[in-house]
C-alpha atoms as a PDB file:
ATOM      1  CA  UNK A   1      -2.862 -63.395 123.627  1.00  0.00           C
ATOM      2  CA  UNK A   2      -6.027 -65.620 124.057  1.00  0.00           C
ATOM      3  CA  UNK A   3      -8.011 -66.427 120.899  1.00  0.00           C
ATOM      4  CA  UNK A   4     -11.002 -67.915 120.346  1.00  0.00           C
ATOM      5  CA  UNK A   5     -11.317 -70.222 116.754  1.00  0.00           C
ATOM      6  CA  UNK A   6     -14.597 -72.292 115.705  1.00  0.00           C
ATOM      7  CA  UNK A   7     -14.590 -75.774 116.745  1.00  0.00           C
ATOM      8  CA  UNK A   8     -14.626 -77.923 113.649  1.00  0.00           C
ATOM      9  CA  UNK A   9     -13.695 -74.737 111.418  1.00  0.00           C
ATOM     10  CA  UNK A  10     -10.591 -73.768 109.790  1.00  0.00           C
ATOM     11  CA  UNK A  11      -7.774 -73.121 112.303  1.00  0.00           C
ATOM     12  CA  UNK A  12      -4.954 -70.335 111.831  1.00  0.00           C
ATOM     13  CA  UNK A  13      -1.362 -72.442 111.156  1.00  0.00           C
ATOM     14  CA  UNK A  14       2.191 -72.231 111.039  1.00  0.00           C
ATOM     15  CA  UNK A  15       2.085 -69.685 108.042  1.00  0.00           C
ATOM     16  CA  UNK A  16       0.096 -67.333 109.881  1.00  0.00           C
ATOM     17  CA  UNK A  17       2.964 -67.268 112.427  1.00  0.00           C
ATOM     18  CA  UNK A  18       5.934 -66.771 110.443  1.00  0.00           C
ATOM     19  CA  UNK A  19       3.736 -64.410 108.458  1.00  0.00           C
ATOM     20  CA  UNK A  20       3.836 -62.574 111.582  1.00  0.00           C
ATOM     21  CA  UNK A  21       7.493 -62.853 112.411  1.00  0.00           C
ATOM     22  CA  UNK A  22       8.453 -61.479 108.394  1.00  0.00           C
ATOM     23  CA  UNK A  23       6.008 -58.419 109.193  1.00  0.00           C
ATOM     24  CA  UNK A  24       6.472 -57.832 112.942  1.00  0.00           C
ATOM     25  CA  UNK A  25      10.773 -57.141 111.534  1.00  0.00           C
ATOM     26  CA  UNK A  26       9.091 -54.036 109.120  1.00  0.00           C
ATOM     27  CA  UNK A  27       8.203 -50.185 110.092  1.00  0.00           C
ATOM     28  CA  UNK A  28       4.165 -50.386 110.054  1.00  0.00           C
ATOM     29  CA  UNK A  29       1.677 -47.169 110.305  1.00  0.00           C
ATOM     30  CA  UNK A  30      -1.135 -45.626 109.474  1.00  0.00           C
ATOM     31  CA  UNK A  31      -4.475 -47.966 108.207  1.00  0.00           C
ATOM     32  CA  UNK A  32      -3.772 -51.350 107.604  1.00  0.00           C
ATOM     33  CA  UNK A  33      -5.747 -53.769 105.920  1.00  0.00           C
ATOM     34  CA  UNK A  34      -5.765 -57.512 107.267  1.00  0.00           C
ATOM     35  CA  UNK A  35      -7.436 -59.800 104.029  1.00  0.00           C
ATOM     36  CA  UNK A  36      -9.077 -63.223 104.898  1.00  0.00           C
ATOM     37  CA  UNK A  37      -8.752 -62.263 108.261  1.00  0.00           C
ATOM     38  CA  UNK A  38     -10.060 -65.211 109.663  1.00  0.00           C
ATOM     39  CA  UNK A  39     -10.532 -65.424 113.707  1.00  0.00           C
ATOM     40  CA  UNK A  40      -8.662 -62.339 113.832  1.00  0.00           C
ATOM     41  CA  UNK A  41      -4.882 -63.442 114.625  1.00  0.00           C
ATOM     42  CA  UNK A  42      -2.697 -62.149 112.463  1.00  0.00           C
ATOM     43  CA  UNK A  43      -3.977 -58.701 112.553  1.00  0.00           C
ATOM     44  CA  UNK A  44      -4.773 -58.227 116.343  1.00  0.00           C
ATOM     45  CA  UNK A  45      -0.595 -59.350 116.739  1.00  0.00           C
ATOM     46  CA  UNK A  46       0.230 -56.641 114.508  1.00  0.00           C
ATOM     47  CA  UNK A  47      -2.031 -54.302 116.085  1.00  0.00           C
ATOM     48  CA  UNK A  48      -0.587 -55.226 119.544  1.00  0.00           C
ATOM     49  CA  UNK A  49       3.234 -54.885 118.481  1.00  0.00           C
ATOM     50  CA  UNK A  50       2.201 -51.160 115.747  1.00  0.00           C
ATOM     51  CA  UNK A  51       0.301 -47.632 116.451  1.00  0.00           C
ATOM     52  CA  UNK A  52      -2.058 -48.544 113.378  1.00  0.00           C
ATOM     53  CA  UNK A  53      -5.925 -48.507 112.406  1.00  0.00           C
ATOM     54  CA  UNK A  54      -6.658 -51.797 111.790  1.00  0.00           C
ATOM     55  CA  UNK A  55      -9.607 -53.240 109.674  1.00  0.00           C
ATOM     56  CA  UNK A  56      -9.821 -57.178 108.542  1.00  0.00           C
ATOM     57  CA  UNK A  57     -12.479 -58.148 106.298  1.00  0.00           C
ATOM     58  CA  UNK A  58     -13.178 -61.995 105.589  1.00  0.00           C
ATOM     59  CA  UNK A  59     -16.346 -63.605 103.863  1.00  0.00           C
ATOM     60  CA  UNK A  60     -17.578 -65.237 106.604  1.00  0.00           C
ATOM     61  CA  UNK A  61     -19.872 -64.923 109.087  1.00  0.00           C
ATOM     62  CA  UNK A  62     -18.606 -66.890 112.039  1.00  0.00           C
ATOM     63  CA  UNK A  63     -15.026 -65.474 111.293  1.00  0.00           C
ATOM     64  CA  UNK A  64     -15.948 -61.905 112.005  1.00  0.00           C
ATOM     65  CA  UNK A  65     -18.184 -62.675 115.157  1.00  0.00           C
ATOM     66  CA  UNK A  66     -14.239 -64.274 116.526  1.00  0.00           C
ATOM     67  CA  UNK A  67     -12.530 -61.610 115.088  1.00  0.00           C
ATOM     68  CA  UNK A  68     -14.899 -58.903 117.406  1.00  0.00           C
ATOM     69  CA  UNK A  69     -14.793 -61.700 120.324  1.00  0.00           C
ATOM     70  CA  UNK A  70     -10.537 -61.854 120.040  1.00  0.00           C
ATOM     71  CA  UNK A  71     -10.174 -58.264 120.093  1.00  0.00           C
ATOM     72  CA  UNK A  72     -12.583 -57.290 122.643  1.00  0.00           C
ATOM     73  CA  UNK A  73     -11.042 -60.364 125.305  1.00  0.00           C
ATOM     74  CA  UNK A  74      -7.518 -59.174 123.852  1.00  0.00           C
ATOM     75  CA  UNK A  75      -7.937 -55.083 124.701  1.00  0.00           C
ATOM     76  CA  UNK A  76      -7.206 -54.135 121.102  1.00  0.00           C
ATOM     77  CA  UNK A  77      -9.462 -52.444 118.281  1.00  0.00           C
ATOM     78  CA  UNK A  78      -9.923 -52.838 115.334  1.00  0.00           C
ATOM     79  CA  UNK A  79     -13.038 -53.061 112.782  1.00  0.00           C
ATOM     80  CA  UNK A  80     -14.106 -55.686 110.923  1.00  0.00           C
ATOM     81  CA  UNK A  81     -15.884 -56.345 107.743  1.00  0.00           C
ATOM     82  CA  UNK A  82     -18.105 -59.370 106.583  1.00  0.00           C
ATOM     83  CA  UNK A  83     -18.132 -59.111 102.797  1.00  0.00           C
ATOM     84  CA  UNK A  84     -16.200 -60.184  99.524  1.00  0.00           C
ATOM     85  CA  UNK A  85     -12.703 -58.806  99.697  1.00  0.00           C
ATOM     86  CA  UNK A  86     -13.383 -58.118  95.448  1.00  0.00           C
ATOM     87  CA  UNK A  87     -16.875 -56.622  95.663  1.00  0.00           C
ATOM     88  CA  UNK A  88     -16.505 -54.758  98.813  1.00  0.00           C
ATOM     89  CA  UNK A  89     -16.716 -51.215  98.278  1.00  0.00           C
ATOM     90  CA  UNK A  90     -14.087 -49.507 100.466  1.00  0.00           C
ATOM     91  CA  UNK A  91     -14.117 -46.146 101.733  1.00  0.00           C
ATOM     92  CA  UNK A  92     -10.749 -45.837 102.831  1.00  0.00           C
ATOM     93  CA  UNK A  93      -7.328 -46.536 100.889  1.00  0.00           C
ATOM     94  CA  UNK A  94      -4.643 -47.979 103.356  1.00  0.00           C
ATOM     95  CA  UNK A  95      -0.968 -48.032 103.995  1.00  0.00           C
ATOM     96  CA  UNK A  96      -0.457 -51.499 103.881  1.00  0.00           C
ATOM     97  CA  UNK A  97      -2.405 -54.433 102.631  1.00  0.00           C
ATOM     98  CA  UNK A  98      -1.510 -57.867 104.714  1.00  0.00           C
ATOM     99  CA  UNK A  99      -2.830 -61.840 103.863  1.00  0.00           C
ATOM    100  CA  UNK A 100      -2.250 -65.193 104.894  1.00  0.00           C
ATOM    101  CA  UNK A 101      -4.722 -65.789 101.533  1.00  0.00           C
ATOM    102  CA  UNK A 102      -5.647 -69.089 100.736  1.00  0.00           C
ATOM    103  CA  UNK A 103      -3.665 -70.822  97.929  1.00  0.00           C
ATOM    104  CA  UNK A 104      -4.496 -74.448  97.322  1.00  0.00           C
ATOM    105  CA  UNK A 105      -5.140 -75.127  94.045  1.00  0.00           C
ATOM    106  CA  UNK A 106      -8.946 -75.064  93.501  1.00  0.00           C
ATOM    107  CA  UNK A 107      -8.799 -78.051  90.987  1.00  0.00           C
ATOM    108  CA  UNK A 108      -8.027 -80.220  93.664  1.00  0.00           C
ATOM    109  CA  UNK A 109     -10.169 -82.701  95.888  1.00  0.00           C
ATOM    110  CA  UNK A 110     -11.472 -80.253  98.213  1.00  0.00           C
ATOM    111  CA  UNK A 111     -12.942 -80.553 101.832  1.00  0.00           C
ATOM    112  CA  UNK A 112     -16.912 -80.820 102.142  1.00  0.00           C
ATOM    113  CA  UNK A 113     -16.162 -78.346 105.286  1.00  0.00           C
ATOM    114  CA  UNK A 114     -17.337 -75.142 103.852  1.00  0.00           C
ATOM    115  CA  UNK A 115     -15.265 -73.195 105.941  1.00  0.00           C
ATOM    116  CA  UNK A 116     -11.922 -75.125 105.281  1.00  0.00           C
ATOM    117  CA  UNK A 117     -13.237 -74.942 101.380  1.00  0.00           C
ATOM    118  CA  UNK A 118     -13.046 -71.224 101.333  1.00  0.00           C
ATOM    119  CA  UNK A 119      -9.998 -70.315 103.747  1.00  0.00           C
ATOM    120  CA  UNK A 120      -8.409 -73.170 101.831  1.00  0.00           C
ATOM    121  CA  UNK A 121      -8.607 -73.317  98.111  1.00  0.00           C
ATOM    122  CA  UNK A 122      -7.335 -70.236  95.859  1.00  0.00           C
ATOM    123  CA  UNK A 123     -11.029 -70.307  93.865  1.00  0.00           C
ATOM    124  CA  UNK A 124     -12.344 -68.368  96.751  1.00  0.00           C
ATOM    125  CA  UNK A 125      -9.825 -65.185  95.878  1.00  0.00           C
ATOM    126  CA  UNK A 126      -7.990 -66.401  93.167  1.00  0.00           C
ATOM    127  CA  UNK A 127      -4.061 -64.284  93.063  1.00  0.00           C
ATOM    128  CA  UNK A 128      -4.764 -62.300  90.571  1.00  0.00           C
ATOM    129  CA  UNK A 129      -8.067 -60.797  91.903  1.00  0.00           C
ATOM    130  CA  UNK A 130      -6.104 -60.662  95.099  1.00  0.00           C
ATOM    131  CA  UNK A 131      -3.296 -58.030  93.661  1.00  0.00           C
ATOM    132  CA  UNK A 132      -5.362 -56.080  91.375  1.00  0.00           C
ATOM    133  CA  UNK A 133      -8.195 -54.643  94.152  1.00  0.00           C
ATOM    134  CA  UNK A 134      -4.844 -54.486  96.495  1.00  0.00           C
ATOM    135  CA  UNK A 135      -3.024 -52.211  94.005  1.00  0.00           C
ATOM    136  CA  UNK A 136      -6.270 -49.741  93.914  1.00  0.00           C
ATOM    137  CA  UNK A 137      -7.023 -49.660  97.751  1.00  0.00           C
ATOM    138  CA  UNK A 138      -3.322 -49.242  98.751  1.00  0.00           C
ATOM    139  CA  UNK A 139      -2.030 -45.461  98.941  1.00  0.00           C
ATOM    140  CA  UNK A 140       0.711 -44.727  96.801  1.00  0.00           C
ATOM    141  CA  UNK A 141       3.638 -46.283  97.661  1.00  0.00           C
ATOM    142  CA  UNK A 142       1.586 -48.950  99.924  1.00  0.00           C
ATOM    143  CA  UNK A 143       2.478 -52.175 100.651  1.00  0.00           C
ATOM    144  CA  UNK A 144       1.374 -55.476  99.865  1.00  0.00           C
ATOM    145  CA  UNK A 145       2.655 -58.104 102.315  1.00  0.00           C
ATOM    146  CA  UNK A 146       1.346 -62.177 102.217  1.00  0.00           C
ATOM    147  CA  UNK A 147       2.252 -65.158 101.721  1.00  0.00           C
ATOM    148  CA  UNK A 148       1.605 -68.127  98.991  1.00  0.00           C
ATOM    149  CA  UNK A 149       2.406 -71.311  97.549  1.00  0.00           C
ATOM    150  CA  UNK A 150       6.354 -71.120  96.473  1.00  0.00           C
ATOM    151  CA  UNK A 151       5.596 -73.094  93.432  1.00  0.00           C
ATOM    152  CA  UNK A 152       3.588 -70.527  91.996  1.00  0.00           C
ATOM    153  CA  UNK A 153       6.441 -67.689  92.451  1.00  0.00           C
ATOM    154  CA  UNK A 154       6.625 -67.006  88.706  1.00  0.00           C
ATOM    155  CA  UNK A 155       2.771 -65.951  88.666  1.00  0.00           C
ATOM    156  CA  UNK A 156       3.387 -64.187  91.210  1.00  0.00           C
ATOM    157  CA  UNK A 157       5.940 -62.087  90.128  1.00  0.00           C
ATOM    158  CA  UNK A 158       4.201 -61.839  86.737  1.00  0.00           C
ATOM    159  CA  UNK A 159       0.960 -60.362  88.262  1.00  0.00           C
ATOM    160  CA  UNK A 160       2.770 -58.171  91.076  1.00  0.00           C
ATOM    161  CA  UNK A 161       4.656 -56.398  87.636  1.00  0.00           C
ATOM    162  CA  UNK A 162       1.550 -56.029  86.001  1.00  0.00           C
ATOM    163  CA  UNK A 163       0.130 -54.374  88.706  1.00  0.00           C
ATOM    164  CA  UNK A 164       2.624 -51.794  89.079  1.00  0.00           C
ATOM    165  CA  UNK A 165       4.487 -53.330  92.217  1.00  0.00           C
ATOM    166  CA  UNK A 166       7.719 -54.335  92.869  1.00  0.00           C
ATOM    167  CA  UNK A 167       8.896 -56.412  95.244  1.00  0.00           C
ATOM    168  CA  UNK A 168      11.355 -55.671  97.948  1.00  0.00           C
ATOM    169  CA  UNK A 169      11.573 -58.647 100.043  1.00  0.00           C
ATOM    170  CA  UNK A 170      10.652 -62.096 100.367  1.00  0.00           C
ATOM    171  CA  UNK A 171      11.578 -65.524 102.307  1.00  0.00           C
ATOM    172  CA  UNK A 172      11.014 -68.822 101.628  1.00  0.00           C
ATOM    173  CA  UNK A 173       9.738 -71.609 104.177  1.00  0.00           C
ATOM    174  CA  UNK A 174      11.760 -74.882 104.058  1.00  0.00           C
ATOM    175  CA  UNK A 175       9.798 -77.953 105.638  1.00  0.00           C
ATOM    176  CA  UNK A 176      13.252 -79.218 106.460  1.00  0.00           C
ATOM    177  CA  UNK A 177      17.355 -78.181 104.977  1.00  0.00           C
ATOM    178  CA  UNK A 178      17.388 -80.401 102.026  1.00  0.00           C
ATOM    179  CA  UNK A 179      13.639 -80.311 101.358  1.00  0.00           C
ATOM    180  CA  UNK A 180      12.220 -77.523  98.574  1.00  0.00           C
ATOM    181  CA  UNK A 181      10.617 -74.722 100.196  1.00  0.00           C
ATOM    182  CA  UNK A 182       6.947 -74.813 100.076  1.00  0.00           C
ATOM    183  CA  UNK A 183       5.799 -71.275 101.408  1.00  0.00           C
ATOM    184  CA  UNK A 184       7.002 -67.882  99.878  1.00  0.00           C
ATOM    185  CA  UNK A 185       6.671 -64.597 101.968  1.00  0.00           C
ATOM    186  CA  UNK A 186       6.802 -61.548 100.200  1.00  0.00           C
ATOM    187  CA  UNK A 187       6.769 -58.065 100.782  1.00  0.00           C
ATOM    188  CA  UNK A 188       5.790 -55.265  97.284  1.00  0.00           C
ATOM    189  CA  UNK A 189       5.272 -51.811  97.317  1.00  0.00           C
ATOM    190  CA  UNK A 190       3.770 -49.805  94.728  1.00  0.00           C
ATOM    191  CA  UNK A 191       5.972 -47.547  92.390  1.00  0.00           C
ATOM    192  CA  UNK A 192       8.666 -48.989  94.418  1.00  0.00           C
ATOM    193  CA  UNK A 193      12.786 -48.873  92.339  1.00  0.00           C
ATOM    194  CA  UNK A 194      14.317 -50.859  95.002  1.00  0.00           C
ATOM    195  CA  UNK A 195      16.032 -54.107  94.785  1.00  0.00           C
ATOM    196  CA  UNK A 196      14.718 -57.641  95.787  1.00  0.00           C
ATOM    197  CA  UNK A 197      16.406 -58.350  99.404  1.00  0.00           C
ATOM    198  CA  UNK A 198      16.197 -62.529  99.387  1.00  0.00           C
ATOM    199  CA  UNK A 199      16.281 -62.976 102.957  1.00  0.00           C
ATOM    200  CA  UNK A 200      17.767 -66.178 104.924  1.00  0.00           C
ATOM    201  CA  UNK A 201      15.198 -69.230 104.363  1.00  0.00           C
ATOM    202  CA  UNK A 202      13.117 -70.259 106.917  1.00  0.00           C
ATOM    203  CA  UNK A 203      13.794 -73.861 107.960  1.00  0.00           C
ATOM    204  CA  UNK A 204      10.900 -75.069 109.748  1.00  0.00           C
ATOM    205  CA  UNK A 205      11.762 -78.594 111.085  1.00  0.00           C
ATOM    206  CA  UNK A 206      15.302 -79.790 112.138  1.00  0.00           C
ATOM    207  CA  UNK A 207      16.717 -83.811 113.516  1.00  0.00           C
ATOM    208  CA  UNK A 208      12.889 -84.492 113.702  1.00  0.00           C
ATOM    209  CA  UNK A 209      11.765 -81.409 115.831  1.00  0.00           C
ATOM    210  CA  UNK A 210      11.101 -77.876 115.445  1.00  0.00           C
ATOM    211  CA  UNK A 211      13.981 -75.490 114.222  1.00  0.00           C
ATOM    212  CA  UNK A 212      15.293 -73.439 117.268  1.00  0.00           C
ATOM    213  CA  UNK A 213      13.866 -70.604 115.094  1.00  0.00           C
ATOM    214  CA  UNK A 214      10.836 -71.904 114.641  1.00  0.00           C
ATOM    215  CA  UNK A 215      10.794 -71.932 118.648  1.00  0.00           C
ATOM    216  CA  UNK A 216      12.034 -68.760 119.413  1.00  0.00           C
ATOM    217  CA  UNK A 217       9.323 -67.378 116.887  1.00  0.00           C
ATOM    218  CA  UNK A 218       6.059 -69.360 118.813  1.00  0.00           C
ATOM    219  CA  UNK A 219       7.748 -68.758 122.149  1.00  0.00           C
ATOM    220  CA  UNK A 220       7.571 -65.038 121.392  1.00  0.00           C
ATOM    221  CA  UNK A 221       4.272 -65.277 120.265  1.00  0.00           C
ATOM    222  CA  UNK A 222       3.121 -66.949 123.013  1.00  0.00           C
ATOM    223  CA  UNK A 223      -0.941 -67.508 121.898  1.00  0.00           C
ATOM    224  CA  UNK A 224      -3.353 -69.101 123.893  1.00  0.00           C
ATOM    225  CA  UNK A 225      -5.770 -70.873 121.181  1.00  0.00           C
ATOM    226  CA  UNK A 226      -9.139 -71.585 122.700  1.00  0.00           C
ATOM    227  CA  UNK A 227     -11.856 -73.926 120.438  1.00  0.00           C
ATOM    228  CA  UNK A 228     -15.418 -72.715 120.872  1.00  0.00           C
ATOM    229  CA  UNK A 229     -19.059 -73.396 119.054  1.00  0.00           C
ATOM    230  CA  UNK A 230     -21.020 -70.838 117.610  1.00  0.00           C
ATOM    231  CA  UNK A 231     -24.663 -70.599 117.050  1.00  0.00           C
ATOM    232  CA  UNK A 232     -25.473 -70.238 113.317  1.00  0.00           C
END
């Protein structure tokens, strides 16, 4: 897969990747819902591997026009959506709701890069926003599958409960063994009754290089990232 990102704009990383490994293991159908899309990668990899209607929506401008670029040069479709995630207006309810959102914490020193700022920093769809328009655009029994900061797990679980989900499985992301995972993924379903599954953790780095996993995963993957400039 070939895809085009914004030269000097916010890149897709690791996260997106394993993102896509925890998903691409799942049963996926029907319309699916790609938040923050971004330039377009995670969804067009799910859309390659699952028969599913795709739509990504993301706030800006310059992320959209690489979204339509990506999947046009990668033979896949898919419609996307420049607006607000929260205010947007949707006229469809989906099967599954998927994010890479971001989560750094907006009280932090930020970047003066306007794009990094917003697919960055959790003040541009703060987690509880996030879960609350999921819960009433998913079908019931939908599923809501992203991933977050770790250290914010108990908010997480906290809001997912209020909002009538229940999670079914998650993993975390180790930087290395003995090193506190930094990454949760986690997959919730409405009106769900089944138990959490804690999967294997993720170890990301191992004697100074990448985990053979870690390999295996971008060796599968196999994406051709391409910088580009856009007018505007």
């Amino acid at each position: 897969m070939f895809i085009y990102q914004e030269k000097g704009g916010y890149c897709y990383n690791s996260d997106t990747m394993f993102l896509y490994d925890f998903i691409s293991k799942k049963r996926l159908g029907g319309l699916i819902l790609d938040v923050g899309c971004g330039c377009g990668v995670l969804g067009l990899l799910i859309k390659e591997r699952f028969d599913i209607k795709l739509v990504g929506i993301d706030v800006q401008k310059n992320a959209i026009t690489l979204c339509e670029v990506n999947a046009k040069n990668n033979n896949l479709e898919a419609e996307f959506i420049c607006d607000d995630f929260i205010k947007h207006d949707f006229k469809d309810r989906f099967d599954a709701i998927v994010s890479n959102p971001p989560f750094y914490d907006g009280r932090s020193k930020q970047s003066d890069n306007s794009s990094k700022k917003i697919s960055r920093f959790d003040t541009s769809l703060p987690l509880e926003d996030f879960i609350k328009k999921s819960n009433s655009l998913l079908k019931p029994r939908g599923e809501l599958i992203f991933c977050y900061d770790s250290g914010a797990l108990q908010i997480i679980c906290s809001l997912l409960d209020r909002y009538k989900f229940r999670i079914e499985q998650m993993r975390f992301i180790h930087p290395k063994r003995d090193k506190n995972a930094t990454v949760v993924m986690i997959s919730a379903r409405k009106s769900s009754k089944s138990k959490v599954k804690c999967l294997p953790p993720l170890i990301t780095h191992e004697n100074g290089e990448f985990s053979d996993e870690v390999k295996e995963i971008y060796d599968k993957l196999s994406i051709k990232s391409l910088k580009c400039e856009l007018d505007g």
